[in-house]
Protein backbone atom coordinates (compact mmCIF):
# COMPACT_ATOMS: atom_id res chain seq x y z
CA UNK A 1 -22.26 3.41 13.06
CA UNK A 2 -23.45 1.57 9.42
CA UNK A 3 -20.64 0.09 7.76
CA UNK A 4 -21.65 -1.36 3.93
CA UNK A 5 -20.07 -3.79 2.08
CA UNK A 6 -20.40 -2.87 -1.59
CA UNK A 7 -18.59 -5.57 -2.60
CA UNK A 8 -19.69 -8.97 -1.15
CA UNK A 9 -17.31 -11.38 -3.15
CA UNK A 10 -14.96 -9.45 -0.34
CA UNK A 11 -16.17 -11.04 2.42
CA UNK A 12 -13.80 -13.11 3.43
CA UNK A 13 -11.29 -10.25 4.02
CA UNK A 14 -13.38 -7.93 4.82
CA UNK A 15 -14.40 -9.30 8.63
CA UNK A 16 -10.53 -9.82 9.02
CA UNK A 17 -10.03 -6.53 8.13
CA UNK A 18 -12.47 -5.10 10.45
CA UNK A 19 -11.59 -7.37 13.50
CA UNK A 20 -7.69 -6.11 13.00
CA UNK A 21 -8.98 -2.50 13.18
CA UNK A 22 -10.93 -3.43 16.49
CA UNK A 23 -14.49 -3.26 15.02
CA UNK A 24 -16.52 -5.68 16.26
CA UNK A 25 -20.18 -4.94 14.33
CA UNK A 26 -20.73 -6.93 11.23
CA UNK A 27 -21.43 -4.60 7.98
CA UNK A 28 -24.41 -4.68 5.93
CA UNK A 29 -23.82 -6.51 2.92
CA UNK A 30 -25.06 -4.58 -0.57
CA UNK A 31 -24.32 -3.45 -4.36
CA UNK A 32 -23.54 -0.26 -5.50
CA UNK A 33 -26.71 0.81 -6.70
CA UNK A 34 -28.40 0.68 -3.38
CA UNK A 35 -25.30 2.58 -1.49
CA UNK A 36 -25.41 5.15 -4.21
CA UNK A 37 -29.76 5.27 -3.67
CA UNK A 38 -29.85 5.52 -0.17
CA UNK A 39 -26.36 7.56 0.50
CA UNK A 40 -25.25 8.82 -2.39
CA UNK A 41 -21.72 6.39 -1.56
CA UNK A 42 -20.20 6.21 -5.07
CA UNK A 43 -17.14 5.34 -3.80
CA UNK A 44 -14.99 3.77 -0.52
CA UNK A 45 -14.35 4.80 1.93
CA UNK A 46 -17.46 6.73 2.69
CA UNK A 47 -18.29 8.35 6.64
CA UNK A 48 -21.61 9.13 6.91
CA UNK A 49 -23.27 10.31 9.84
CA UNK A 50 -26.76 9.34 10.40
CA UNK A 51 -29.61 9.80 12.45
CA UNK A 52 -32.24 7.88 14.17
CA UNK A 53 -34.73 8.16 11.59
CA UNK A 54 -32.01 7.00 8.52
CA UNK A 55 -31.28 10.47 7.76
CA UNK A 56 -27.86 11.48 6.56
CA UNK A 57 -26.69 14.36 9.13
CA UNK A 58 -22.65 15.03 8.12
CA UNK A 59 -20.40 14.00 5.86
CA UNK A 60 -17.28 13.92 7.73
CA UNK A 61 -13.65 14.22 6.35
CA UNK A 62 -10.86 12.91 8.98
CA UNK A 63 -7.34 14.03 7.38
CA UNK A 64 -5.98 15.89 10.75
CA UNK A 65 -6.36 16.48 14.12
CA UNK A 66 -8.49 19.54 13.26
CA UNK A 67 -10.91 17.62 11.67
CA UNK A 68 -10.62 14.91 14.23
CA UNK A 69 -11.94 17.22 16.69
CA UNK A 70 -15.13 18.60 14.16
CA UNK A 71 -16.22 14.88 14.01
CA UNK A 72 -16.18 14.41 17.33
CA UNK A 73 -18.72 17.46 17.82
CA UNK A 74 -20.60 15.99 14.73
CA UNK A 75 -20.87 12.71 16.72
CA UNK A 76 -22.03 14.81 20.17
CA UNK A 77 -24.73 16.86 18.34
CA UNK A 78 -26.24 13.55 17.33
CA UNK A 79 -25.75 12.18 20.96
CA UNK A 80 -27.47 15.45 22.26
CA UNK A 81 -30.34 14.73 19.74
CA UNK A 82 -31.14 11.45 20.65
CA UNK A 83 -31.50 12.29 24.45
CA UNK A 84 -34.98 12.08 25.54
């Protein structure tokens, strides 16, 4: 899981924010350009799904419990992958 900050001047409510949710990894901290450059993020919030290498793998939309259930295979197929 990557999590980017595109706007550090956030900080301070951003960790809050995070910790509240029960996420407990620290996002990368960046500008806009580079999100948009190396993901193609133009805009928050963002799910990306990416692979070992860096690689962008799905771009999943959660809106139901339908979809809920397509990310979770999205997350397995990576899983799979990464098995020796």
């Amino acid at each position: 899981m990557l999590a980017i900050n595109c706007e550090p001047a956030q900080r301070k409510s951003v960790l809050p924010l995070l910790e509240a949710m029960g996420i407990t990894f620290v996002p990368v901290e960046s500008d806009w350009a580079w999100a948009e450059q190396q993901y193609g993020v133009t805009g928050t919030p963002e799910a990306l799904l990416i692979d070992q290498q860096g690689r962008i793998m799905f771009k999943p939309a959660v809106h139901d419990a339908d979809t809920r259930i397509g990310l979770e295979r999205q997350v397995e197929a990576l899983l799979d992958r990464a098995q020796p």
